[in-house]
Structure formats: C-alpha cells, structure tokens
ModelCIF file with pLDDT and N, C-alpha, C, O atoms, coordinates in Angstrom:
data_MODEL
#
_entry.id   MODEL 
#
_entity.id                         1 
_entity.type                       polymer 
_entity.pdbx_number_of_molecules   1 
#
_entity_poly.entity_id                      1 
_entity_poly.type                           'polypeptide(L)' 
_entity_poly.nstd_linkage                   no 
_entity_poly.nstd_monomer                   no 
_entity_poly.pdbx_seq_one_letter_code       
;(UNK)(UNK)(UNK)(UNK)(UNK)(UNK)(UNK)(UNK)(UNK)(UNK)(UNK)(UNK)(UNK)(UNK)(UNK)(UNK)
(UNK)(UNK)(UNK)(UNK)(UNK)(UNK)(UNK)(UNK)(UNK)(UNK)(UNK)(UNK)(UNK)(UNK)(UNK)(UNK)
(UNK)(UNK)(UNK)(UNK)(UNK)(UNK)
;
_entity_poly.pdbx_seq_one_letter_code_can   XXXXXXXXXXXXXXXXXXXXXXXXXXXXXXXXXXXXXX 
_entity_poly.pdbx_strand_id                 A 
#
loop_
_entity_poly_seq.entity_id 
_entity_poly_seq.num 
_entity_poly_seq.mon_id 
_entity_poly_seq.hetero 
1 1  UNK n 
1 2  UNK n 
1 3  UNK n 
1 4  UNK n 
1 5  UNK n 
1 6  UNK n 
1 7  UNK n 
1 8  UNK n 
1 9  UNK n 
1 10 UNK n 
1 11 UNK n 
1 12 UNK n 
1 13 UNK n 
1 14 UNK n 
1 15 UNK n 
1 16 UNK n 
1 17 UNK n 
1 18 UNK n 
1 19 UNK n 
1 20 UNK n 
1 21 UNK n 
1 22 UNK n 
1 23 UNK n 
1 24 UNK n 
1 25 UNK n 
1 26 UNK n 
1 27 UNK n 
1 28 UNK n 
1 29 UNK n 
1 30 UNK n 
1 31 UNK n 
1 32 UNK n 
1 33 UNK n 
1 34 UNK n 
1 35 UNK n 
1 36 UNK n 
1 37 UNK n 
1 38 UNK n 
#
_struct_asym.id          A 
_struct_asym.entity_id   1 
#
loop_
_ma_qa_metric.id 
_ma_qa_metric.mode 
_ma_qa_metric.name 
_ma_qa_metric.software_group_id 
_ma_qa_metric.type 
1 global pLDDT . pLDDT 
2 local  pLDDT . pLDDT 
#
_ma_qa_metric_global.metric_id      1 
_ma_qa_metric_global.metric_value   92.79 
_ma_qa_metric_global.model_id       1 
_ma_qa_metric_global.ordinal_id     1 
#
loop_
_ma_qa_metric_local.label_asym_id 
_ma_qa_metric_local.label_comp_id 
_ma_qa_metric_local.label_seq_id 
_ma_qa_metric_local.metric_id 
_ma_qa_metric_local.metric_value 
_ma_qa_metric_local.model_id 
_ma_qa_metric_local.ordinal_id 
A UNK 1  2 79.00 1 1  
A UNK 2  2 85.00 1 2  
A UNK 3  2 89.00 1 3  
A UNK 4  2 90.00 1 4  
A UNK 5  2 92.00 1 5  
A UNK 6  2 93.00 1 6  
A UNK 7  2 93.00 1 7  
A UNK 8  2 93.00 1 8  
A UNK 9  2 95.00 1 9  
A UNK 10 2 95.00 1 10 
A UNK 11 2 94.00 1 11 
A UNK 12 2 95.00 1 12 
A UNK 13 2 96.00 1 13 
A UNK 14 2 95.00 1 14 
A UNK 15 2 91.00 1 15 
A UNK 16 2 88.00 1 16 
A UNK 17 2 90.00 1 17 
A UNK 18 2 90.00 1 18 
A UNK 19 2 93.00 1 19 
A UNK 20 2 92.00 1 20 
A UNK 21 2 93.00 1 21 
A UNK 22 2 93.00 1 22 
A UNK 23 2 94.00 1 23 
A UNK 24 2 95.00 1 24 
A UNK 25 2 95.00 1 25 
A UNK 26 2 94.00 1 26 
A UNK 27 2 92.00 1 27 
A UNK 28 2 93.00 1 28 
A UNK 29 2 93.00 1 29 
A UNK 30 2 94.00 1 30 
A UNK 31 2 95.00 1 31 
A UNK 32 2 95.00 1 32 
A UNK 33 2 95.00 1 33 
A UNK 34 2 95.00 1 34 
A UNK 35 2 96.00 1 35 
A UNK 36 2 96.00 1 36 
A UNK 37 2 95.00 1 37 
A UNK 38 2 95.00 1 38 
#
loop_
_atom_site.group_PDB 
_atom_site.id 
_atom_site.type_symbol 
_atom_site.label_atom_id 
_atom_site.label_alt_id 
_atom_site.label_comp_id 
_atom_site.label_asym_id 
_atom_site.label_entity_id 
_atom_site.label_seq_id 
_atom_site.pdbx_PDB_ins_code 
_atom_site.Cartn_x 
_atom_site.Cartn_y 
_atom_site.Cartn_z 
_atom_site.occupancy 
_atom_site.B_iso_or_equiv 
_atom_site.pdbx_formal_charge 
_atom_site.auth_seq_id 
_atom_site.auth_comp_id 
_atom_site.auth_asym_id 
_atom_site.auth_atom_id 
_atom_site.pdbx_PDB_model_num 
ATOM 1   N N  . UNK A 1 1  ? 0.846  -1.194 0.000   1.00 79.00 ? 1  UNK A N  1 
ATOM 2   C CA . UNK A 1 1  ? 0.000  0.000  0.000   1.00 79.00 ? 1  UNK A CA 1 
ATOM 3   C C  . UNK A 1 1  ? 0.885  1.249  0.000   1.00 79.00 ? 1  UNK A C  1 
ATOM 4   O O  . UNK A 1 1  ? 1.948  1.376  0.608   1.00 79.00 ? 1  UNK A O  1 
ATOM 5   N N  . UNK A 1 2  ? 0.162  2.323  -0.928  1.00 85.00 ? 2  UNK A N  1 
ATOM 6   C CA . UNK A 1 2  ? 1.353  3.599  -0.932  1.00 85.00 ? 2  UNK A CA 1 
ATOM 7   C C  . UNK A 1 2  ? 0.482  4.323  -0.519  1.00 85.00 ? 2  UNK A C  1 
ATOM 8   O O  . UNK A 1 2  ? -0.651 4.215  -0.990  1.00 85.00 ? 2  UNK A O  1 
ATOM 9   N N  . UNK A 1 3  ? 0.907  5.720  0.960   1.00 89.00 ? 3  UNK A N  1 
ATOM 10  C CA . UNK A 1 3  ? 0.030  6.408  1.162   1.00 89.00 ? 3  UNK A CA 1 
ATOM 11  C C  . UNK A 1 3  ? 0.550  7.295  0.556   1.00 89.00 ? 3  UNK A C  1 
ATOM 12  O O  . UNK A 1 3  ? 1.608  7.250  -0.072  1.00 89.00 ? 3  UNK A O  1 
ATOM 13  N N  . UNK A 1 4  ? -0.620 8.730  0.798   1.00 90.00 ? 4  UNK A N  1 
ATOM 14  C CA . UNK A 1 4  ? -0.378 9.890  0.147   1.00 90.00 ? 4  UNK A CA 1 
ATOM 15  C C  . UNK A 1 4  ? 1.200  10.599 0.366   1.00 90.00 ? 4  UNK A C  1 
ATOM 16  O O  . UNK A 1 4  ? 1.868  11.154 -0.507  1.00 90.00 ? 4  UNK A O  1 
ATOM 17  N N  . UNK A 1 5  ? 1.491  10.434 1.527   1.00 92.00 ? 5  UNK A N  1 
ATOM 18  C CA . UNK A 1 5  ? 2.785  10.745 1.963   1.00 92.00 ? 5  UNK A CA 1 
ATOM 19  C C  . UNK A 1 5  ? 3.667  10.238 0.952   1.00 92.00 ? 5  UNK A C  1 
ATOM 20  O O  . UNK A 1 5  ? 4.247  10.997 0.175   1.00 92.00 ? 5  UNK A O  1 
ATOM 21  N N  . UNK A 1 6  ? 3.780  9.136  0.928   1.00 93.00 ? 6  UNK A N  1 
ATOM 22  C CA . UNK A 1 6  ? 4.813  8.425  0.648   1.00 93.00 ? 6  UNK A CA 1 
ATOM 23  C C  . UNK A 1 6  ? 4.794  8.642  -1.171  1.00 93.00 ? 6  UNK A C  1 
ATOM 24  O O  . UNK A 1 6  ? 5.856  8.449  -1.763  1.00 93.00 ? 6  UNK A O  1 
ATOM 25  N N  . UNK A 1 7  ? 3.815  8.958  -1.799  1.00 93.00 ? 7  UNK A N  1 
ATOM 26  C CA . UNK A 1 7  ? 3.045  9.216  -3.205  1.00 93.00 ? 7  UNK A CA 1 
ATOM 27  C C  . UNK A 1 7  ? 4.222  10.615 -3.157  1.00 93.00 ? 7  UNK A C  1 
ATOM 28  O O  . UNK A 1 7  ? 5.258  10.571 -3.820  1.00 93.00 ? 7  UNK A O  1 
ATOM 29  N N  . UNK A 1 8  ? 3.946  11.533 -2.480  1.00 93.00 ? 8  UNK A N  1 
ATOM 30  C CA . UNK A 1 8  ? 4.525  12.404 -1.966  1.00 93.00 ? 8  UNK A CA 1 
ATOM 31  C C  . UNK A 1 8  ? 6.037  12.744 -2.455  1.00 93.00 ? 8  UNK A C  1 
ATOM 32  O O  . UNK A 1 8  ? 6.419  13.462 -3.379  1.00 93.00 ? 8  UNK A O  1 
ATOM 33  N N  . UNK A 1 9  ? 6.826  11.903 -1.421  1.00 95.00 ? 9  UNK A N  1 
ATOM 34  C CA . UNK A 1 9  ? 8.151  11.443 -1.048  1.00 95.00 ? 9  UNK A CA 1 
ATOM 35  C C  . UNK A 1 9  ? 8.620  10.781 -2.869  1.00 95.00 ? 9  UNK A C  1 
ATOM 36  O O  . UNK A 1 9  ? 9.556  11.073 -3.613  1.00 95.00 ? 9  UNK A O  1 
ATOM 37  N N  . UNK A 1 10 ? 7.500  9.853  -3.015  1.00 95.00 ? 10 UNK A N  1 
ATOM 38  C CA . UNK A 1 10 ? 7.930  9.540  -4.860  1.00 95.00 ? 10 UNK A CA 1 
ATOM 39  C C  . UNK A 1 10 ? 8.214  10.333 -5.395  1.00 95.00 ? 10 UNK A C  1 
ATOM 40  O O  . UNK A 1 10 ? 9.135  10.211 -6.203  1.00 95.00 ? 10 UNK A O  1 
ATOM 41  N N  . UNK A 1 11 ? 7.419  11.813 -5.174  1.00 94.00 ? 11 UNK A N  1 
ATOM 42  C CA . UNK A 1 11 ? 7.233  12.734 -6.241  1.00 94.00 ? 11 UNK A CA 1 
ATOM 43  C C  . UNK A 1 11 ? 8.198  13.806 -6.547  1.00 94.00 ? 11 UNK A C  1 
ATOM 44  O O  . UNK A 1 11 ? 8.417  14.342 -7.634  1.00 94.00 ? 11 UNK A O  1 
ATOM 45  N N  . UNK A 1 12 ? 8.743  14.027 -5.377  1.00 95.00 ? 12 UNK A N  1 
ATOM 46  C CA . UNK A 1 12 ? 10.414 14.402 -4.769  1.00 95.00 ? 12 UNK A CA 1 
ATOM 47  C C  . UNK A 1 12 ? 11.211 13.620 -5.759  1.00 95.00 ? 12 UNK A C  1 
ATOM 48  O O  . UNK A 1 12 ? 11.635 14.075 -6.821  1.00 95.00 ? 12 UNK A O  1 
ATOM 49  N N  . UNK A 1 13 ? 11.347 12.629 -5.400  1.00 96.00 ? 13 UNK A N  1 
ATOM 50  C CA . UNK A 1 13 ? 12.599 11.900 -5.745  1.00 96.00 ? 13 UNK A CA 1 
ATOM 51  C C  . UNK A 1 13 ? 12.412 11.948 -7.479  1.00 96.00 ? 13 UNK A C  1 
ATOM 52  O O  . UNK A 1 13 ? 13.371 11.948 -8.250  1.00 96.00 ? 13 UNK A O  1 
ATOM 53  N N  . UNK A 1 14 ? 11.197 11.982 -7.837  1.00 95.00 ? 14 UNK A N  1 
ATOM 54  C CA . UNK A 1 14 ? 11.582 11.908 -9.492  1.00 95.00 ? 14 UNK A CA 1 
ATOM 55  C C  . UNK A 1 14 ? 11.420 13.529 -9.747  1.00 95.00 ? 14 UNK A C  1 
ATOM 56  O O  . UNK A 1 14 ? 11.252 13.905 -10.907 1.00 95.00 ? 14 UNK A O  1 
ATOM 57  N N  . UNK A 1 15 ? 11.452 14.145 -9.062  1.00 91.00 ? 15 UNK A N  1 
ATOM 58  C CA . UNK A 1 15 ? 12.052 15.883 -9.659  1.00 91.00 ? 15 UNK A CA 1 
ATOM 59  C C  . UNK A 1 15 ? 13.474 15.895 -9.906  1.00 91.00 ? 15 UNK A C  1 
ATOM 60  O O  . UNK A 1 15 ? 13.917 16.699 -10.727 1.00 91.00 ? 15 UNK A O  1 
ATOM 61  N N  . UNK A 1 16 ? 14.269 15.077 -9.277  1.00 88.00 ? 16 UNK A N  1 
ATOM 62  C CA . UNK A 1 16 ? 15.598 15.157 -9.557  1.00 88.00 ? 16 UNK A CA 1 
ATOM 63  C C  . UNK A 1 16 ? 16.543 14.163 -9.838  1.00 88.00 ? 16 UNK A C  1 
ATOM 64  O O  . UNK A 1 16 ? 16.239 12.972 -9.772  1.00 88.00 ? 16 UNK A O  1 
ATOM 65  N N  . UNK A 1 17 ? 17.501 14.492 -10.101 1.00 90.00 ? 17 UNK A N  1 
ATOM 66  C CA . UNK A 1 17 ? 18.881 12.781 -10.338 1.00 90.00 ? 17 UNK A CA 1 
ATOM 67  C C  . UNK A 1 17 ? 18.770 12.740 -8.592  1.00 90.00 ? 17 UNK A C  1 
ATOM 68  O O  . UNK A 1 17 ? 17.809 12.024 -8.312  1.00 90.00 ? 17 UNK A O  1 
ATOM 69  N N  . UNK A 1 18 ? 19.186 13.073 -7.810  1.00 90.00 ? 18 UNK A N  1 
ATOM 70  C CA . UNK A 1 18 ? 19.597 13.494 -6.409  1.00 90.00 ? 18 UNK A CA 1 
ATOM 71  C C  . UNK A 1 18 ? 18.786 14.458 -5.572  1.00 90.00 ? 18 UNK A C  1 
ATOM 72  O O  . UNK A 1 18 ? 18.425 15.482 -6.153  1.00 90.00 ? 18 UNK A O  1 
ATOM 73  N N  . UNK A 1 19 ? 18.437 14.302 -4.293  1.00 93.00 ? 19 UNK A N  1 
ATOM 74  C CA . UNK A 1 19 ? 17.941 14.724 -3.436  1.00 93.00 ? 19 UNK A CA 1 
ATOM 75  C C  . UNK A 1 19 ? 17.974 14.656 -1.857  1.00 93.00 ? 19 UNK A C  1 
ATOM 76  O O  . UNK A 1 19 ? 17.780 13.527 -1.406  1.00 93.00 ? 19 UNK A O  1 
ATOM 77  N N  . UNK A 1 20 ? 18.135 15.434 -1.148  1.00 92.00 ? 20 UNK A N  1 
ATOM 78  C CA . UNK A 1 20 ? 18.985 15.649 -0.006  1.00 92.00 ? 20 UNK A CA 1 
ATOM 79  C C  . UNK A 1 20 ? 17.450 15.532 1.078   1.00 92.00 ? 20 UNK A C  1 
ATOM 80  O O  . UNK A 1 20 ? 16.234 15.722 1.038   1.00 92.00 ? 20 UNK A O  1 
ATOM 81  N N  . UNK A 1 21 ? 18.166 15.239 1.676   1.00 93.00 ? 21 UNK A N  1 
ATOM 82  C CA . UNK A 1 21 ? 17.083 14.896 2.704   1.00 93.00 ? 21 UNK A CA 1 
ATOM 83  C C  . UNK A 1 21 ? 15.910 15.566 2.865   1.00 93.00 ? 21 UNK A C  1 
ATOM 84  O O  . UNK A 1 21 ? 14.765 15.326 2.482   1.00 93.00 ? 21 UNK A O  1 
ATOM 85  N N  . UNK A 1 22 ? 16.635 16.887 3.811   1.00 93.00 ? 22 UNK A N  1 
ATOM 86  C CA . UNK A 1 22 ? 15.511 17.898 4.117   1.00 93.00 ? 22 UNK A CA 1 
ATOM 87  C C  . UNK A 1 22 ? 14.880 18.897 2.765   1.00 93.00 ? 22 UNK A C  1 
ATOM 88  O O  . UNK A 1 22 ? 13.959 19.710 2.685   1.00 93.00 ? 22 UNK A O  1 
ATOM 89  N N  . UNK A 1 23 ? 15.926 18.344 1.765   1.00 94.00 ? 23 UNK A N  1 
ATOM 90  C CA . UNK A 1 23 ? 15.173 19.078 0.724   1.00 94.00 ? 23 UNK A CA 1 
ATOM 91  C C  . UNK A 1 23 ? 13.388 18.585 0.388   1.00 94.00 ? 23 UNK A C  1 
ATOM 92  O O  . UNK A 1 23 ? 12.366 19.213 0.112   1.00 94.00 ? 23 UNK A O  1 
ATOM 93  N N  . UNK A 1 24 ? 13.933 16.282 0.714   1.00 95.00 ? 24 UNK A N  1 
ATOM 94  C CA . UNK A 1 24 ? 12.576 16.320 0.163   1.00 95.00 ? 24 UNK A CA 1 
ATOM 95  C C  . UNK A 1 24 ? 11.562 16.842 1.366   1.00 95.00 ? 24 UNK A C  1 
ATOM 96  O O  . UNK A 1 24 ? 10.372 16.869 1.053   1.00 95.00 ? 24 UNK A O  1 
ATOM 97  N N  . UNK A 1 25 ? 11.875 17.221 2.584   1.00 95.00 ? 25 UNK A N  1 
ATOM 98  C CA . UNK A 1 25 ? 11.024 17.565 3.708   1.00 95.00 ? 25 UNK A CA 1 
ATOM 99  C C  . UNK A 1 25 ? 10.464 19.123 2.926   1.00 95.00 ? 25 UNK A C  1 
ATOM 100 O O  . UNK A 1 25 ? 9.273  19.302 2.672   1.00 95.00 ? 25 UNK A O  1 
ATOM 101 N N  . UNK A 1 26 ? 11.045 19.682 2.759   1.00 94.00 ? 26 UNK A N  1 
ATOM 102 C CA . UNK A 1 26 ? 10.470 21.132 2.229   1.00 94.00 ? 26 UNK A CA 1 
ATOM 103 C C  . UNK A 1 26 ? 9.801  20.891 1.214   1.00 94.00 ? 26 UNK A C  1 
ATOM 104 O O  . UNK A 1 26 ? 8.686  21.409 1.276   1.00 94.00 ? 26 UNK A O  1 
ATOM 105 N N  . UNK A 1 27 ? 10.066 20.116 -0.043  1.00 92.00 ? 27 UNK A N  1 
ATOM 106 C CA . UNK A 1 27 ? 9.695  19.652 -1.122  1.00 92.00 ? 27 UNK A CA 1 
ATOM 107 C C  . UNK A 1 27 ? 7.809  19.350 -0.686  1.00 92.00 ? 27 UNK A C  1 
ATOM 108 O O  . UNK A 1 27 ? 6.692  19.750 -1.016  1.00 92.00 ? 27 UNK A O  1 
ATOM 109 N N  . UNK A 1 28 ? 8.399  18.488 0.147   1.00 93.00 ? 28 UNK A N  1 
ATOM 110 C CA . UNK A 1 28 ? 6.647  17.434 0.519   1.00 93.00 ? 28 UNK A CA 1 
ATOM 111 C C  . UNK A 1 28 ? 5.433  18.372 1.510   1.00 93.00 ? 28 UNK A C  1 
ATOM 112 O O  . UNK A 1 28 ? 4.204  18.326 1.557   1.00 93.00 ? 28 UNK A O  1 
ATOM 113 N N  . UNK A 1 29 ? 6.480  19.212 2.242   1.00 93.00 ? 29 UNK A N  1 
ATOM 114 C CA . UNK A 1 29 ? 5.423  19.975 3.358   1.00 93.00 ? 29 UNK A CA 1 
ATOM 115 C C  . UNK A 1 29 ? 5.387  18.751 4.632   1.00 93.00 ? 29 UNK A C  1 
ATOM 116 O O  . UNK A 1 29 ? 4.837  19.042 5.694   1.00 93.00 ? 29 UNK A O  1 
ATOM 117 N N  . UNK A 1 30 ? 6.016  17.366 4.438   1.00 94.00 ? 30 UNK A N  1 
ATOM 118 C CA . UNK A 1 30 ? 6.074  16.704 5.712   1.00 94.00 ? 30 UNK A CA 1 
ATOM 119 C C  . UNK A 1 30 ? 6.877  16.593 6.394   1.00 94.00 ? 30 UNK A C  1 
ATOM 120 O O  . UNK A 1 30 ? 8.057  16.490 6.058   1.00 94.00 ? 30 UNK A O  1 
ATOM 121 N N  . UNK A 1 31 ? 6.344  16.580 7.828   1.00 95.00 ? 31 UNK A N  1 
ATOM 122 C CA . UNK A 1 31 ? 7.361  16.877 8.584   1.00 95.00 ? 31 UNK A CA 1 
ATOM 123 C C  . UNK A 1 31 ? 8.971  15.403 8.480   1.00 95.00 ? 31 UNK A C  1 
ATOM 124 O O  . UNK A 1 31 ? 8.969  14.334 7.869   1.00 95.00 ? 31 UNK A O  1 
ATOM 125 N N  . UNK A 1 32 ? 9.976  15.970 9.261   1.00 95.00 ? 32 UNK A N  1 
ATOM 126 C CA . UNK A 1 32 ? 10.616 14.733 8.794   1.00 95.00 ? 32 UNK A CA 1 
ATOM 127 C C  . UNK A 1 32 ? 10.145 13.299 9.624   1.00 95.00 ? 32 UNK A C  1 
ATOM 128 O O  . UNK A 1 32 ? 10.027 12.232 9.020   1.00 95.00 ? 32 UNK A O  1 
ATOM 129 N N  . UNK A 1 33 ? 9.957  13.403 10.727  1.00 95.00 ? 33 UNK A N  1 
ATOM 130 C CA . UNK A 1 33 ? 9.423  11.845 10.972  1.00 95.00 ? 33 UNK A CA 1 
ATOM 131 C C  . UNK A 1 33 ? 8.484  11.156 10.240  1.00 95.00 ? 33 UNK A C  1 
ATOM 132 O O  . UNK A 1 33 ? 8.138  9.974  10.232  1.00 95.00 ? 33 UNK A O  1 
ATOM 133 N N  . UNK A 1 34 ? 8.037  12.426 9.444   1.00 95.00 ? 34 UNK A N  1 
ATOM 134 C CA . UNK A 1 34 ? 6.909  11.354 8.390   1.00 95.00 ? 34 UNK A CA 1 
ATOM 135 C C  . UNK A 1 34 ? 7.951  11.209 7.389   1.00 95.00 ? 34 UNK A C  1 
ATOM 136 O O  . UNK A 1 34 ? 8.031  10.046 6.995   1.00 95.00 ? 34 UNK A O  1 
ATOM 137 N N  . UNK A 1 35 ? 8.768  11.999 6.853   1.00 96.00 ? 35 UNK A N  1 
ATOM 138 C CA . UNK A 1 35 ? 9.466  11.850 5.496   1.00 96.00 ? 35 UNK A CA 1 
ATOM 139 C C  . UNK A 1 35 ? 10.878 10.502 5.553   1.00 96.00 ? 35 UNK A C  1 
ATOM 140 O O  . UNK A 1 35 ? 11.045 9.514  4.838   1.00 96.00 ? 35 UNK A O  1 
ATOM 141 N N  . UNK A 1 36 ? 11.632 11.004 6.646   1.00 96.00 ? 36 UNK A N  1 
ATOM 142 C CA . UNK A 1 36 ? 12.818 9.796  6.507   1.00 96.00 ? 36 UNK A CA 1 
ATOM 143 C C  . UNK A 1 36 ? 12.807 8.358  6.855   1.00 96.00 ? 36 UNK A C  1 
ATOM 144 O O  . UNK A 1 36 ? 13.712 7.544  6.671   1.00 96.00 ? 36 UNK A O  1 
ATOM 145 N N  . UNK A 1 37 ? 10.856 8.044  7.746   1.00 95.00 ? 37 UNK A N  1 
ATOM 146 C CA . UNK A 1 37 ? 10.593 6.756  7.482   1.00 95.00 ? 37 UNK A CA 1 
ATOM 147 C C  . UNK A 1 37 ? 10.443 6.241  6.818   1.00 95.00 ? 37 UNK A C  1 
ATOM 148 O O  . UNK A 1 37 ? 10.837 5.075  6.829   1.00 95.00 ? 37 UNK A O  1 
ATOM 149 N N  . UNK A 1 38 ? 9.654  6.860  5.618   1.00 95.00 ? 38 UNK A N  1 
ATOM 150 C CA . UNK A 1 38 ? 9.410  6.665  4.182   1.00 95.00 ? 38 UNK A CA 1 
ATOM 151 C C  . UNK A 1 38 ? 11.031 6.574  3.254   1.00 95.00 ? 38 UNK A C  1 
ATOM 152 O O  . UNK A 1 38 ? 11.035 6.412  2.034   1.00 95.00 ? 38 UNK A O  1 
#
C-alpha cells in the first residue's frame, strides 16, 4: 500500500537525479518523521 505521503516522497525523488534529505522535507510539506521513514 502507498500512502499519500509516501506518493509524496515519490514525487520528490523523481524531480531530480539526487535529493537531499531535508530538501525532500520542504519539497513534501512533511514533517521529517513522516518523510525519513518513508
């Protein structure tokens, strides 16, 4: 199952070759305990 978050966190990662952590946190609007579990 993919939640919206994590739909999210996908959507980050294919904006770029590379992506830094807290970038995808700003990127997503989630906070990071939701983002670096994912």
């Amino acid at each position: 199952r993919v939640t919206p978050a994590t739909a999210l966190v996908l959507g980050a990662l294919l904006s770029a070759e590379s992506v830094w952590g807290l970038q995808i946190v700003k990127d997503t609007g989630k906070k990071p305990g939701t983002v670096y579990p994912i």
